[in-house]
C-alpha atoms as a PDB file:
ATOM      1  CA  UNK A   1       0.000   0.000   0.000  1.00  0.00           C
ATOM      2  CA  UNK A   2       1.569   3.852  -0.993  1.00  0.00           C
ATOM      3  CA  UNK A   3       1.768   5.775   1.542  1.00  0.00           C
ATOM      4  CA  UNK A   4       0.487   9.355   0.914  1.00  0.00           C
ATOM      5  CA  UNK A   5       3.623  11.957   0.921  1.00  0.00           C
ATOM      6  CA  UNK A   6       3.099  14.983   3.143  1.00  0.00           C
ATOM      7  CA  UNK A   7       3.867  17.176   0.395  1.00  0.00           C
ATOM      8  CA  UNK A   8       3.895  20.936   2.621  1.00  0.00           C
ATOM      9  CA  UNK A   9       5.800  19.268   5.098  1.00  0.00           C
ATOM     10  CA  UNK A  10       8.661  17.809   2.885  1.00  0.00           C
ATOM     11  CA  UNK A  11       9.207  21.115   1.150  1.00  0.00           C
ATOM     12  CA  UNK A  12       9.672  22.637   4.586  1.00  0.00           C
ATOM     13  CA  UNK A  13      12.307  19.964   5.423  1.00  0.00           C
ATOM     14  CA  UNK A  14      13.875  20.482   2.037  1.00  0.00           C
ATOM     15  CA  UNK A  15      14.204  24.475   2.754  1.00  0.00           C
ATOM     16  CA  UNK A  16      15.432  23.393   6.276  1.00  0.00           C
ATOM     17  CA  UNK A  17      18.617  21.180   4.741  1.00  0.00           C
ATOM     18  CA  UNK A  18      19.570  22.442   1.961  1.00  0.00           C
ATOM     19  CA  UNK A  19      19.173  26.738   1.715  1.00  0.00           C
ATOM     20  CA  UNK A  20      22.596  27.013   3.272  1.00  0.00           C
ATOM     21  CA  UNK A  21      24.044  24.964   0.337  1.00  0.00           C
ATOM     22  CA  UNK A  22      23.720  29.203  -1.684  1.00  0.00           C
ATOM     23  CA  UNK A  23      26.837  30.175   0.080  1.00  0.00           C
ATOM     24  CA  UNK A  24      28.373  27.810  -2.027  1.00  0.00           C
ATOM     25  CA  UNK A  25      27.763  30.133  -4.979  1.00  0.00           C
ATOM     26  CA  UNK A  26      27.153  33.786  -6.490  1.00  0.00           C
ATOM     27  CA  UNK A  27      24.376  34.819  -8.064  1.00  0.00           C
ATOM     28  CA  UNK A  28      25.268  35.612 -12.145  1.00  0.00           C
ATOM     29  CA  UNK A  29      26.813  38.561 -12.114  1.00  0.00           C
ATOM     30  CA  UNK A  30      28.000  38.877 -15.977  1.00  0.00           C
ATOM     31  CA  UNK A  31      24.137  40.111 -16.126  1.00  0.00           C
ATOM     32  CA  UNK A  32      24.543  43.124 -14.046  1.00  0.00           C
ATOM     33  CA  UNK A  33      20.845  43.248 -12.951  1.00  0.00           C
ATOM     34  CA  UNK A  34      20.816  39.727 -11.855  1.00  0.00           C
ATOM     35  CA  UNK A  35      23.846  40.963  -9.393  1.00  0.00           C
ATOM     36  CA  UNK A  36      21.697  42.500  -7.378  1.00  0.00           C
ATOM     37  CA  UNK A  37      19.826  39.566  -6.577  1.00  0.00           C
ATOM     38  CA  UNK A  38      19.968  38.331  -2.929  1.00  0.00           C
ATOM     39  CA  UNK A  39      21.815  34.966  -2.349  1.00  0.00           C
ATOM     40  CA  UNK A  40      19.739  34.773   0.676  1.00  0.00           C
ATOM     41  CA  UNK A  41      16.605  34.296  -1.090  1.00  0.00           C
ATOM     42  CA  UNK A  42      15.005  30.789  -1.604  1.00  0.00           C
ATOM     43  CA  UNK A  43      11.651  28.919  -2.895  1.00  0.00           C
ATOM     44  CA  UNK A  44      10.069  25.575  -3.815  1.00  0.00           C
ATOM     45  CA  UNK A  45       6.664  25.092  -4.938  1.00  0.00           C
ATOM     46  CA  UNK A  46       5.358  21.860  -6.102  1.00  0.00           C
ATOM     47  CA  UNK A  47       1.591  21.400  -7.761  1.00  0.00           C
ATOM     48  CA  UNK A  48       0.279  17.559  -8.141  1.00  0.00           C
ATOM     49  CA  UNK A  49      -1.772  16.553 -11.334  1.00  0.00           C
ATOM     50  CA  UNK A  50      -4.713  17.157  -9.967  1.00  0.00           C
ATOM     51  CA  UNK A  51      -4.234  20.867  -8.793  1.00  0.00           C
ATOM     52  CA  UNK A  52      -2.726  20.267  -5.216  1.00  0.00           C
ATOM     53  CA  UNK A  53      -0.221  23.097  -4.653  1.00  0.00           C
ATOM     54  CA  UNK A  54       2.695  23.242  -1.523  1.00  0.00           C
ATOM     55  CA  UNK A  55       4.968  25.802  -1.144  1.00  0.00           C
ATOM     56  CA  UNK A  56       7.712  27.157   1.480  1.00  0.00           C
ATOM     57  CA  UNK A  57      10.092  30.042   1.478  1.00  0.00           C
ATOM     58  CA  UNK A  58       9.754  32.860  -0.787  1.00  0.00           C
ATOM     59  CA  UNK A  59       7.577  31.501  -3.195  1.00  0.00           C
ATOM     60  CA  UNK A  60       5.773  34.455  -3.958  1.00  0.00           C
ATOM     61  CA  UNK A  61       8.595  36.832  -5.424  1.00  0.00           C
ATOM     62  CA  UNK A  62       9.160  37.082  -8.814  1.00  0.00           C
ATOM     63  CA  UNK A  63      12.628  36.382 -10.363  1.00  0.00           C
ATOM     64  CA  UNK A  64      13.989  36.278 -13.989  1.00  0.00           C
ATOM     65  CA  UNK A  65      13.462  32.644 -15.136  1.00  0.00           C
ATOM     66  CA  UNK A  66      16.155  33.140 -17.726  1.00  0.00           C
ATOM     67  CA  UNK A  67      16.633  30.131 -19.945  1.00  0.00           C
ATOM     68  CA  UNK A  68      13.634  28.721 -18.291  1.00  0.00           C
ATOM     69  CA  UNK A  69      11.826  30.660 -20.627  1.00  0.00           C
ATOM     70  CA  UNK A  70      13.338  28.142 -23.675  1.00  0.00           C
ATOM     71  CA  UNK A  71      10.897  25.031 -22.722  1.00  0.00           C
ATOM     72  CA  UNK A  72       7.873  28.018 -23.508  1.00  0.00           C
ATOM     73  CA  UNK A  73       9.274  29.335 -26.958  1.00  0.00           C
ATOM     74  CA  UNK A  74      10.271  25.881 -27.927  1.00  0.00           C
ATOM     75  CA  UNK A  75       6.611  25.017 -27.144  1.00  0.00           C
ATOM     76  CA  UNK A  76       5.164  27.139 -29.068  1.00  0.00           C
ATOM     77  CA  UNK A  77       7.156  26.708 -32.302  1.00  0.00           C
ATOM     78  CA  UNK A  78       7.138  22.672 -31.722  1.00  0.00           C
ATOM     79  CA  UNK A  79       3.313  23.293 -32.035  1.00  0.00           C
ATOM     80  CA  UNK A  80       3.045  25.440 -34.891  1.00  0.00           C
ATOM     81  CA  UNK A  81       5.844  23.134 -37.081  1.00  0.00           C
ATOM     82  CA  UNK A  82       6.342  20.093 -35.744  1.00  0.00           C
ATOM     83  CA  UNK A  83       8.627  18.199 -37.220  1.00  0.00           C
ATOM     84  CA  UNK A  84      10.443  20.789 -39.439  1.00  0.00           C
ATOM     85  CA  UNK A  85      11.886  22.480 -36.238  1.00  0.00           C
ATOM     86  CA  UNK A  86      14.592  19.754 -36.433  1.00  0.00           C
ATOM     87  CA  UNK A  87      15.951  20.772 -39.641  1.00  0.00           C
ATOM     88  CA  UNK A  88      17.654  23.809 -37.888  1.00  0.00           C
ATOM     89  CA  UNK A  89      18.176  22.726 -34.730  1.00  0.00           C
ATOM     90  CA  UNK A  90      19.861  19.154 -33.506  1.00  0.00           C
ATOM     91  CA  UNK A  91      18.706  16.714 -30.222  1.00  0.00           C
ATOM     92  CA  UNK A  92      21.963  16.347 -28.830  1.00  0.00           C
ATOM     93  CA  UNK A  93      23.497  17.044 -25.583  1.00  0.00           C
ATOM     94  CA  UNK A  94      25.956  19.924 -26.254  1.00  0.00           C
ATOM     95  CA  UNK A  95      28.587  18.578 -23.623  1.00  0.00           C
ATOM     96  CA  UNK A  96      30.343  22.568 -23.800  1.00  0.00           C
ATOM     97  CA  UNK A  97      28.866  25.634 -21.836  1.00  0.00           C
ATOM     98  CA  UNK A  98      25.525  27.204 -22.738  1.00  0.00           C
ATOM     99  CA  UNK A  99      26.811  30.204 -24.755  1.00  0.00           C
ATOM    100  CA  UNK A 100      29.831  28.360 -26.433  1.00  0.00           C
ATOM    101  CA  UNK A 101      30.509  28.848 -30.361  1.00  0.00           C
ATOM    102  CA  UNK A 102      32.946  25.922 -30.300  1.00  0.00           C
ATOM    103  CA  UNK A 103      30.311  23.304 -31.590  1.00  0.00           C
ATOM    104  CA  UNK A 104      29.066  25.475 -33.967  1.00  0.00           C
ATOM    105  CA  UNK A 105      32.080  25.585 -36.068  1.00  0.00           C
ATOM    106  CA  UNK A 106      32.211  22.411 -36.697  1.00  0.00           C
ATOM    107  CA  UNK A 107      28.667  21.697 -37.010  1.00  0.00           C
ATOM    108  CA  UNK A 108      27.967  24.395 -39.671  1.00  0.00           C
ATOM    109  CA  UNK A 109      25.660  26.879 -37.715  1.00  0.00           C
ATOM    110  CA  UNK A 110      23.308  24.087 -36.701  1.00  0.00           C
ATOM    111  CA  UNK A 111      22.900  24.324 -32.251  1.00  0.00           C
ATOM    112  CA  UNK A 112      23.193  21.060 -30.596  1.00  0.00           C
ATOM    113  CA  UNK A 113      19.613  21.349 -28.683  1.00  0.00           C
ATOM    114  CA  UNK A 114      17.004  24.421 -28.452  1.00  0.00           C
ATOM    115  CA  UNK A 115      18.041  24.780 -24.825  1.00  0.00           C
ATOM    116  CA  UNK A 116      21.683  26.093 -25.760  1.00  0.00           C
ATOM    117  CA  UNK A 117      21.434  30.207 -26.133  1.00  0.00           C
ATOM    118  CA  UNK A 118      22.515  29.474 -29.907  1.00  0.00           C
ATOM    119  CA  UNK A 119      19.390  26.716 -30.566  1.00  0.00           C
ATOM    120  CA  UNK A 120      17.017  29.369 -28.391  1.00  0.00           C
ATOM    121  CA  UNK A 121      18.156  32.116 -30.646  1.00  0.00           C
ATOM    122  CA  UNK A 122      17.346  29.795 -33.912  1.00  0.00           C
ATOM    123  CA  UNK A 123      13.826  29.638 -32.107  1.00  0.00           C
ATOM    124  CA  UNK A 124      13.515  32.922 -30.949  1.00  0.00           C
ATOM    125  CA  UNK A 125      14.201  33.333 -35.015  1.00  0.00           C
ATOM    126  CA  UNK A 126      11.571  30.947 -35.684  1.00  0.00           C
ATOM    127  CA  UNK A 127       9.247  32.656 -33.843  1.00  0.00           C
ATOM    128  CA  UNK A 128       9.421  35.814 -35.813  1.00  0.00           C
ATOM    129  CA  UNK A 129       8.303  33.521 -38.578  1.00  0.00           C
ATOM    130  CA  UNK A 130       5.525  32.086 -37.209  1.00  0.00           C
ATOM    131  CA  UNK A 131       4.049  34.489 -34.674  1.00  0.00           C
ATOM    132  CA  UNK A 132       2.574  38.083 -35.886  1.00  0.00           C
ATOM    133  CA  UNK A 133       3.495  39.416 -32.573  1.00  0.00           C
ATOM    134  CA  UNK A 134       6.565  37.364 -30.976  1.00  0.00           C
ATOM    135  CA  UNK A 135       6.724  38.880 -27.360  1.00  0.00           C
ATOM    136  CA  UNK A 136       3.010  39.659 -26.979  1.00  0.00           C
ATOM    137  CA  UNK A 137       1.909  36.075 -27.494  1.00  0.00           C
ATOM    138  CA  UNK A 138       4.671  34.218 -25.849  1.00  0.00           C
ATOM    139  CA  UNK A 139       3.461  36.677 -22.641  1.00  0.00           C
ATOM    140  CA  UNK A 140      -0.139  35.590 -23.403  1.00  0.00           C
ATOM    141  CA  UNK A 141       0.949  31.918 -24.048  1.00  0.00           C
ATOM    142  CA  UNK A 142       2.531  31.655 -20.315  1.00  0.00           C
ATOM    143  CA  UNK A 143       0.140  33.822 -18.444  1.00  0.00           C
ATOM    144  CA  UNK A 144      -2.531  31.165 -19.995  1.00  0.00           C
ATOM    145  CA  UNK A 145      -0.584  28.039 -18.666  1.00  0.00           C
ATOM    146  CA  UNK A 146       0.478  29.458 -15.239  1.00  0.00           C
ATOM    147  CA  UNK A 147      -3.374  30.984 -15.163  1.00  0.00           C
ATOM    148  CA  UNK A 148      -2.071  34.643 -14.129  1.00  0.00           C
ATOM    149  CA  UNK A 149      -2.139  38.241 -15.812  1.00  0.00           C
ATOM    150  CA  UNK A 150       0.225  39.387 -13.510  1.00  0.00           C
ATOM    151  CA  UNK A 151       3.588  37.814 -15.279  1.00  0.00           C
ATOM    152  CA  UNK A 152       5.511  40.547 -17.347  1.00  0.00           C
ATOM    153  CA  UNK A 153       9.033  41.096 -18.588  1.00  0.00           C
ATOM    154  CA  UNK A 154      11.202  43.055 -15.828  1.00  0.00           C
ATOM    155  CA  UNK A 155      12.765  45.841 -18.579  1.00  0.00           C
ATOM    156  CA  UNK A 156      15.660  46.530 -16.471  1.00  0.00           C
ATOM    157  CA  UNK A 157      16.820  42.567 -16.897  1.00  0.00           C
ATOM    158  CA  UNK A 158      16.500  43.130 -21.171  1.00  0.00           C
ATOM    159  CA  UNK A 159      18.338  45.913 -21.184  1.00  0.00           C
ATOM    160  CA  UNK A 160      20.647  44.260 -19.145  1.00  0.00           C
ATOM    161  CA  UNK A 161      20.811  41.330 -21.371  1.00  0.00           C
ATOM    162  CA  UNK A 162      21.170  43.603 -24.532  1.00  0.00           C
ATOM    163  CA  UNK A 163      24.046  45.518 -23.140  1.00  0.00           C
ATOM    164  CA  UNK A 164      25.976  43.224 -21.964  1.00  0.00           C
ATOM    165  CA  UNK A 165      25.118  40.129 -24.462  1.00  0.00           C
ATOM    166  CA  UNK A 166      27.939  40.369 -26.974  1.00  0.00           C
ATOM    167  CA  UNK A 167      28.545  36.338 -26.919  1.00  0.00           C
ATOM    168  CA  UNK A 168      24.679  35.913 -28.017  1.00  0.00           C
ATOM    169  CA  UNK A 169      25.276  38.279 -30.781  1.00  0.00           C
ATOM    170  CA  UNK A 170      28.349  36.854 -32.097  1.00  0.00           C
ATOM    171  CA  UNK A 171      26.504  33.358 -31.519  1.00  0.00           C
ATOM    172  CA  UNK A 172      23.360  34.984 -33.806  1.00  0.00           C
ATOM    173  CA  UNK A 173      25.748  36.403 -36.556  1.00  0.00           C
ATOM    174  CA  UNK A 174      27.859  33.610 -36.579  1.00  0.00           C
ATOM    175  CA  UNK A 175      24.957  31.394 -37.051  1.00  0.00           C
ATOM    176  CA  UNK A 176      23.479  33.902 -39.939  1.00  0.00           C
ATOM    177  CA  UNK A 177      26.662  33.250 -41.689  1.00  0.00           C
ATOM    178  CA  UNK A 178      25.896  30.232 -42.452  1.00  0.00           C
ATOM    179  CA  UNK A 179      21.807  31.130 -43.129  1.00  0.00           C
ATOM    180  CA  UNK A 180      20.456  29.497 -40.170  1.00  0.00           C
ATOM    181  CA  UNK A 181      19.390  33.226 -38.998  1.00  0.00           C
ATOM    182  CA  UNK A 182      16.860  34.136 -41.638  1.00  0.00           C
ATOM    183  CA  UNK A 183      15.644  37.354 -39.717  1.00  0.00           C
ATOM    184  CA  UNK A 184      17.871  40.529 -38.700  1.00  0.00           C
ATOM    185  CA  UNK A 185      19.781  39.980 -35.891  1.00  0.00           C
ATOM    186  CA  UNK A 186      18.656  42.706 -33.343  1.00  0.00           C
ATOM    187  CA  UNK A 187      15.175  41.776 -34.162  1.00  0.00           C
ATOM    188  CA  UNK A 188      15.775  37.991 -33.353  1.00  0.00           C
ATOM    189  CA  UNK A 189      17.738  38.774 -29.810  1.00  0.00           C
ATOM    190  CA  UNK A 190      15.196  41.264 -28.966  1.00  0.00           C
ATOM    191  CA  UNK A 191      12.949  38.560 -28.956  1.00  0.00           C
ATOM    192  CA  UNK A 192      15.652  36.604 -27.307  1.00  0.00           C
ATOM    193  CA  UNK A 193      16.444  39.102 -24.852  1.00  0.00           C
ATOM    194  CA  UNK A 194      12.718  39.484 -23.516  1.00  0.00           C
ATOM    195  CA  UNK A 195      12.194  36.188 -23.074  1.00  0.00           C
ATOM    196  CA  UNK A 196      14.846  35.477 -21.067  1.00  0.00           C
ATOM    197  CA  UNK A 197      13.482  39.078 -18.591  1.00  0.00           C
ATOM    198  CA  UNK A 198      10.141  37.102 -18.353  1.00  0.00           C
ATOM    199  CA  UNK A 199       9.384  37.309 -14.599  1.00  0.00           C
ATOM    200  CA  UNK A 200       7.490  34.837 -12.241  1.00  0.00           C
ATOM    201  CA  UNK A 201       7.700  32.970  -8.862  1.00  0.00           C
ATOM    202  CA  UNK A 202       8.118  29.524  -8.139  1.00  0.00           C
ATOM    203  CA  UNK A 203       3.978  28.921  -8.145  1.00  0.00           C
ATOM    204  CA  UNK A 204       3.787  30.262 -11.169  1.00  0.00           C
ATOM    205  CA  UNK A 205       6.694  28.344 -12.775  1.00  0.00           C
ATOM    206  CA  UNK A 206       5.167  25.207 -10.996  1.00  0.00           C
ATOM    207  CA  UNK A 207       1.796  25.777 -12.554  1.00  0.00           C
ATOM    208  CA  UNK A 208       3.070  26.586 -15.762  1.00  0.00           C
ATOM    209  CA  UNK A 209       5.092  23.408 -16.168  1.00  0.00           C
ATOM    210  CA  UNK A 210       2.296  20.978 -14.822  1.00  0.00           C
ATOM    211  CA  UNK A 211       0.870  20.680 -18.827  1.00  0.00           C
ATOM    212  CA  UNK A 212       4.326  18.160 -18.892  1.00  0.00           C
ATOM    213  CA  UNK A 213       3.281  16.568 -15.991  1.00  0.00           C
ATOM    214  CA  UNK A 214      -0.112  16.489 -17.336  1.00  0.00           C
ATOM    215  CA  UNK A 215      -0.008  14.432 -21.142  1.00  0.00           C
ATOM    216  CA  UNK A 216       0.241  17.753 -22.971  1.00  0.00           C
ATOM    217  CA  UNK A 217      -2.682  19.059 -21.557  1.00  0.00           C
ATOM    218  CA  UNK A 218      -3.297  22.432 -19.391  1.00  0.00           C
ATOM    219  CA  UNK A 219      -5.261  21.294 -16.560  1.00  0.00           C
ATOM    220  CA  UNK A 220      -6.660  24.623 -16.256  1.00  0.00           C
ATOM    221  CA  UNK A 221      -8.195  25.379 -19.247  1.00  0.00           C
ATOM    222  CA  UNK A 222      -8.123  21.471 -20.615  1.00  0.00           C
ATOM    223  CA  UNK A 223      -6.476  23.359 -23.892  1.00  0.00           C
ATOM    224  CA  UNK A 224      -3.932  20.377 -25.112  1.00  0.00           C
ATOM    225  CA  UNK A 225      -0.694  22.197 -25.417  1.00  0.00           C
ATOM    226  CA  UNK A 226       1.395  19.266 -26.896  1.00  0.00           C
ATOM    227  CA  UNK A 227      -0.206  15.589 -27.826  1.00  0.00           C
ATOM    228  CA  UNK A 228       1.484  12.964 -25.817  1.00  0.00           C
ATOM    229  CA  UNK A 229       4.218  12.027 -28.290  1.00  0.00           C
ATOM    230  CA  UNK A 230       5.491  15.635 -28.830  1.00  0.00           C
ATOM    231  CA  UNK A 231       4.663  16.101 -24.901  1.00  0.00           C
ATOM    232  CA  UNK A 232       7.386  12.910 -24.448  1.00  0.00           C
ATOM    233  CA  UNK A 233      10.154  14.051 -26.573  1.00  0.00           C
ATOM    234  CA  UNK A 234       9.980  17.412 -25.251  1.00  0.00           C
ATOM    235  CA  UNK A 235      10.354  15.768 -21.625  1.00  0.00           C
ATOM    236  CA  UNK A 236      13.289  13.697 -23.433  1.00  0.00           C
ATOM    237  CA  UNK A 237      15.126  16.835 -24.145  1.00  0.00           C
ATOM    238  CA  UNK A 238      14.694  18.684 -20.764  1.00  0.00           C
ATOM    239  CA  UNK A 239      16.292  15.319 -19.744  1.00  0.00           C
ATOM    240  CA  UNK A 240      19.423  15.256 -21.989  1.00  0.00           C
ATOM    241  CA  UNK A 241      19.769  18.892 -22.595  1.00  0.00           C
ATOM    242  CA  UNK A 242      17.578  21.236 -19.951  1.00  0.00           C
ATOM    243  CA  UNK A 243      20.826  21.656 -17.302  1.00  0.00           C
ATOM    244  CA  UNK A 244      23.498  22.981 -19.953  1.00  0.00           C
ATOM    245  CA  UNK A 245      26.388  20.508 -19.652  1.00  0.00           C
ATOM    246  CA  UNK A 246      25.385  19.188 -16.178  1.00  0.00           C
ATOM    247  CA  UNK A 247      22.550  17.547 -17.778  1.00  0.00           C
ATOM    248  CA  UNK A 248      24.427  14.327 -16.985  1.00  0.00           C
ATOM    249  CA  UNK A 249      24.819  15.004 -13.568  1.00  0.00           C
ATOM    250  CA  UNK A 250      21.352  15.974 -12.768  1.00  0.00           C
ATOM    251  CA  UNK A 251      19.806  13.119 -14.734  1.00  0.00           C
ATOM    252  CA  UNK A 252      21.797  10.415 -12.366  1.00  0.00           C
ATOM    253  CA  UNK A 253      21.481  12.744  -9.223  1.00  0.00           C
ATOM    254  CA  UNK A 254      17.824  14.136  -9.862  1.00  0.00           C
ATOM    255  CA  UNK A 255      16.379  11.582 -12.172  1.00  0.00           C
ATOM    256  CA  UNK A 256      13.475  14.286 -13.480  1.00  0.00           C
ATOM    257  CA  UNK A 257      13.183  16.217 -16.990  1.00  0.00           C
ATOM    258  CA  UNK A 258      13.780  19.558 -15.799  1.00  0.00           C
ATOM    259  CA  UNK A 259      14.628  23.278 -17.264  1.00  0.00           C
ATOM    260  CA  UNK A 260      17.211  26.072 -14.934  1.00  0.00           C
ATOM    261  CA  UNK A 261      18.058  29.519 -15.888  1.00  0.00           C
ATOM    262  CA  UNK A 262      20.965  31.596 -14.702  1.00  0.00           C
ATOM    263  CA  UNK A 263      18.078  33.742 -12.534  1.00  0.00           C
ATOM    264  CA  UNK A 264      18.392  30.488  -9.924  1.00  0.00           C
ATOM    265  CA  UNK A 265      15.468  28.453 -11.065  1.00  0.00           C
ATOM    266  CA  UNK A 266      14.815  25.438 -12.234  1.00  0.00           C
ATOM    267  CA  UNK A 267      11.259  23.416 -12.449  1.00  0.00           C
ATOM    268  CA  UNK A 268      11.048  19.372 -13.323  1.00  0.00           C
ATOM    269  CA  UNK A 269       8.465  17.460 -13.433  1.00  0.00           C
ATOM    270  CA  UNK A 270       7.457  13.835 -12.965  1.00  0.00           C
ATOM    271  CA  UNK A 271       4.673  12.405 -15.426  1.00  0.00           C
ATOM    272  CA  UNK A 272       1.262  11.854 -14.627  1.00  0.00           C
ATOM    273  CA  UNK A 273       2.072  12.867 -11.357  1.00  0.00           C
ATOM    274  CA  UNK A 274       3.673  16.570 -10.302  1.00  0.00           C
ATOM    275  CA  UNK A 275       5.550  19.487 -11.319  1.00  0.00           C
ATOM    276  CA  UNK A 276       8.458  21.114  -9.187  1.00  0.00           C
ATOM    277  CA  UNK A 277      10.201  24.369  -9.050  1.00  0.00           C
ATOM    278  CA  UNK A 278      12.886  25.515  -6.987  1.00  0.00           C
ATOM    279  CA  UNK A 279      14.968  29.309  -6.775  1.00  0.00           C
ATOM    280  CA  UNK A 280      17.959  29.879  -5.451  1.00  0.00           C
ATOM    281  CA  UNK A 281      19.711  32.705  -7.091  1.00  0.00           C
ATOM    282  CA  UNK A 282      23.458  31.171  -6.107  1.00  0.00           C
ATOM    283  CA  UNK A 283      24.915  29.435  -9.072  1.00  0.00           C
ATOM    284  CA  UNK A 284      27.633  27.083  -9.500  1.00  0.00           C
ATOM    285  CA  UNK A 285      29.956  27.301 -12.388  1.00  0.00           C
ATOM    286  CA  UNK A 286      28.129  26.002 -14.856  1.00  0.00           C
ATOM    287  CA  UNK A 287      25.301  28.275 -14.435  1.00  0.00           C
ATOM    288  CA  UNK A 288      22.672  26.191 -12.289  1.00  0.00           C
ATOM    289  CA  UNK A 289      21.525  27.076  -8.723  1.00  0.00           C
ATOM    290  CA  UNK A 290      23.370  25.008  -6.141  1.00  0.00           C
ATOM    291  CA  UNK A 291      20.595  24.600  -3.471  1.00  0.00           C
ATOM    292  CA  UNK A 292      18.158  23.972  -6.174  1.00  0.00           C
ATOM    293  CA  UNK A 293      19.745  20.768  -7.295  1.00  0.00           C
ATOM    294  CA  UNK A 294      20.342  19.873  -3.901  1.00  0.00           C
ATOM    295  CA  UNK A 295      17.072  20.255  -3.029  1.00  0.00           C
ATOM    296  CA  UNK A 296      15.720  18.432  -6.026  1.00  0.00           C
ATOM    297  CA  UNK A 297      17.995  15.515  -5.156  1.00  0.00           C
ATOM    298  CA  UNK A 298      16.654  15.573  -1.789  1.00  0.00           C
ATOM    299  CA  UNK A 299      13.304  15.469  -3.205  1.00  0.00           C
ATOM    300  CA  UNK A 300      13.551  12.429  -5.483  1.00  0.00           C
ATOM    301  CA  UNK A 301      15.397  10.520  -2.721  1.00  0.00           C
ATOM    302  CA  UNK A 302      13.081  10.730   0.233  1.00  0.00           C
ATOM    303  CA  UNK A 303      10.006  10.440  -2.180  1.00  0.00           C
ATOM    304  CA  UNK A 304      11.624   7.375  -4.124  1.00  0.00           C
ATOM    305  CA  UNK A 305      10.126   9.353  -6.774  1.00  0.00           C
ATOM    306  CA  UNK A 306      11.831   9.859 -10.343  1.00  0.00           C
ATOM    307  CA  UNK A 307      11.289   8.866 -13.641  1.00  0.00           C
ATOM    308  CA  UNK A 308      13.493   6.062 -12.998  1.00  0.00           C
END
């Protein structure tokens, strides 16, 4: 017989053991207005199938997701085009860091995975070619999933991002070299840029990722977002590809298809069952939050819960 998990007071225990584990780290501070960000800060929420929600610490402030924001544009492309996406971007595990240009020199402009900056710019691309209004609907697309008005892009964060991003625009022209950009660069890593400044708390994220957890299909709104065979590859890449190159590592650590940014978040989820997410603005060196992993860990462990 299962016994039922006390979801609220796991979290809690999680908070307990492992929010220490951010002095570890420093929050990004090539983006100057993530620098600001408090170490100190720290949130899990977690939202079962079936619209149960738990949460503990500050799981009501908003925070850049970042590269989080690559599982939503991906989404909404992988809808529109199915198949076709894959002609531009590859399903590999880039095994080099997030913003490198290394692979794409010998790979001929073609990214790795669409959770790389260089395959989220060929989406972000791909998104000026399919959507009328790029930044408007991908706002509208994940205030429908996370079922809230409130969630913007912080300004301050984009301009951030566009004054300091000179490796995203040397990975955007390099890539239009070889005509894998088919839109003008500023316009694409505007897009980009935005994205990347969308802004929303753990619940939110949780929420907004429980459509994975959920065959495809927004519990909210019973809208089907993905049908269950594009829902499972997309799962399949968060897997190989959502933790840069510590995918690896959180696969045999973690054991959930999950998604981090550089803002400190991250958000898995387990099929049919939950979705997780977890901010802790401390990062390690390869750009994921240190006390979100651990906690994540901690999470599949004392459950005996994973995908495995």
């Amino acid at each position: 017989m299962k016994i039922q998990t006390d979801y609220q007071k796991l979290l809690e225990r999680l908070e307990s053991e492992t929010k220490s584990f951010s002095k570890l780290g420093k929050p990004a501070d090539y983006i100057p207005a993530l620098a600001k960000v408090s170490p100190e800060l720290f949130a899990i929420s977690l939202i079962t199938r079936d619209g149960n929600a738990f949460a503990t610490g500050n799981h009501t402030v908003p925070f850049s997701i970042q590269s989080i924001s690559k599982v939503f544009t991906f989404t909404m492309v992988y809808r529109k085009i199915g198949t076709a996406i894959w002609d531009r971007i590859g399903r590999e595990p880039s095994g080099t860091a997030f913003n490198s240009l290394i692979q794409l020199e010998h790979e001929k402009g073609i990214p790795r995975n669409p959770f790389i900056n260089a395959g989220a710019i060929v989406v972000a691309d791909m998104m000026l070619e399919h959507c009328q209004n790029p930044k408007d609907q991908l706002l509208e697309f994940v205030r429908s999933l996370a079922g809230d008005e409130s969630i913007d892009y912080n300004q301050e964060v984009a301009t951030s991002e566009k004054a300091t991003g000179h490796r995203n625009y040397a990975l955007a022209h390099f890539m239009k070299s070889f005509g894998n950009i088919h839109h003008p660069v500023e316009e694409v890593l505007d897009v980009y840029f935005n994205q990347c400044a969308i802004e929303m708390t753990t619940d939110q994220l949780s929420k907004a990722f429980l459509f994975l957890a959920n065959e495809g299909i927004n519990p909210f709104t019973s809208e089907e977002i993905l049908n269950p065979s594009r829902t499972k590859r997309l799962q399949a890449l968060m897997l190989t590809s959502g933790l840069y190159d510590e995918s690896g590592d959180f696969a045999f650590r973690v054991g959930m298809p999950a998604k981090s940014g550089v803002g400190g978040g991250i958000v898995g989820v387990i099929p049919r069952q939950l979705s997780l997410a977890v901010w802790s603005p401390a990062l390690n060196n390869r750009g994921n939050s240190i006390a979100g992993i651990e906690a994540m860990e901690r999470f599949t462990t004392y459950t005996a819960n994973s995908v495995f």
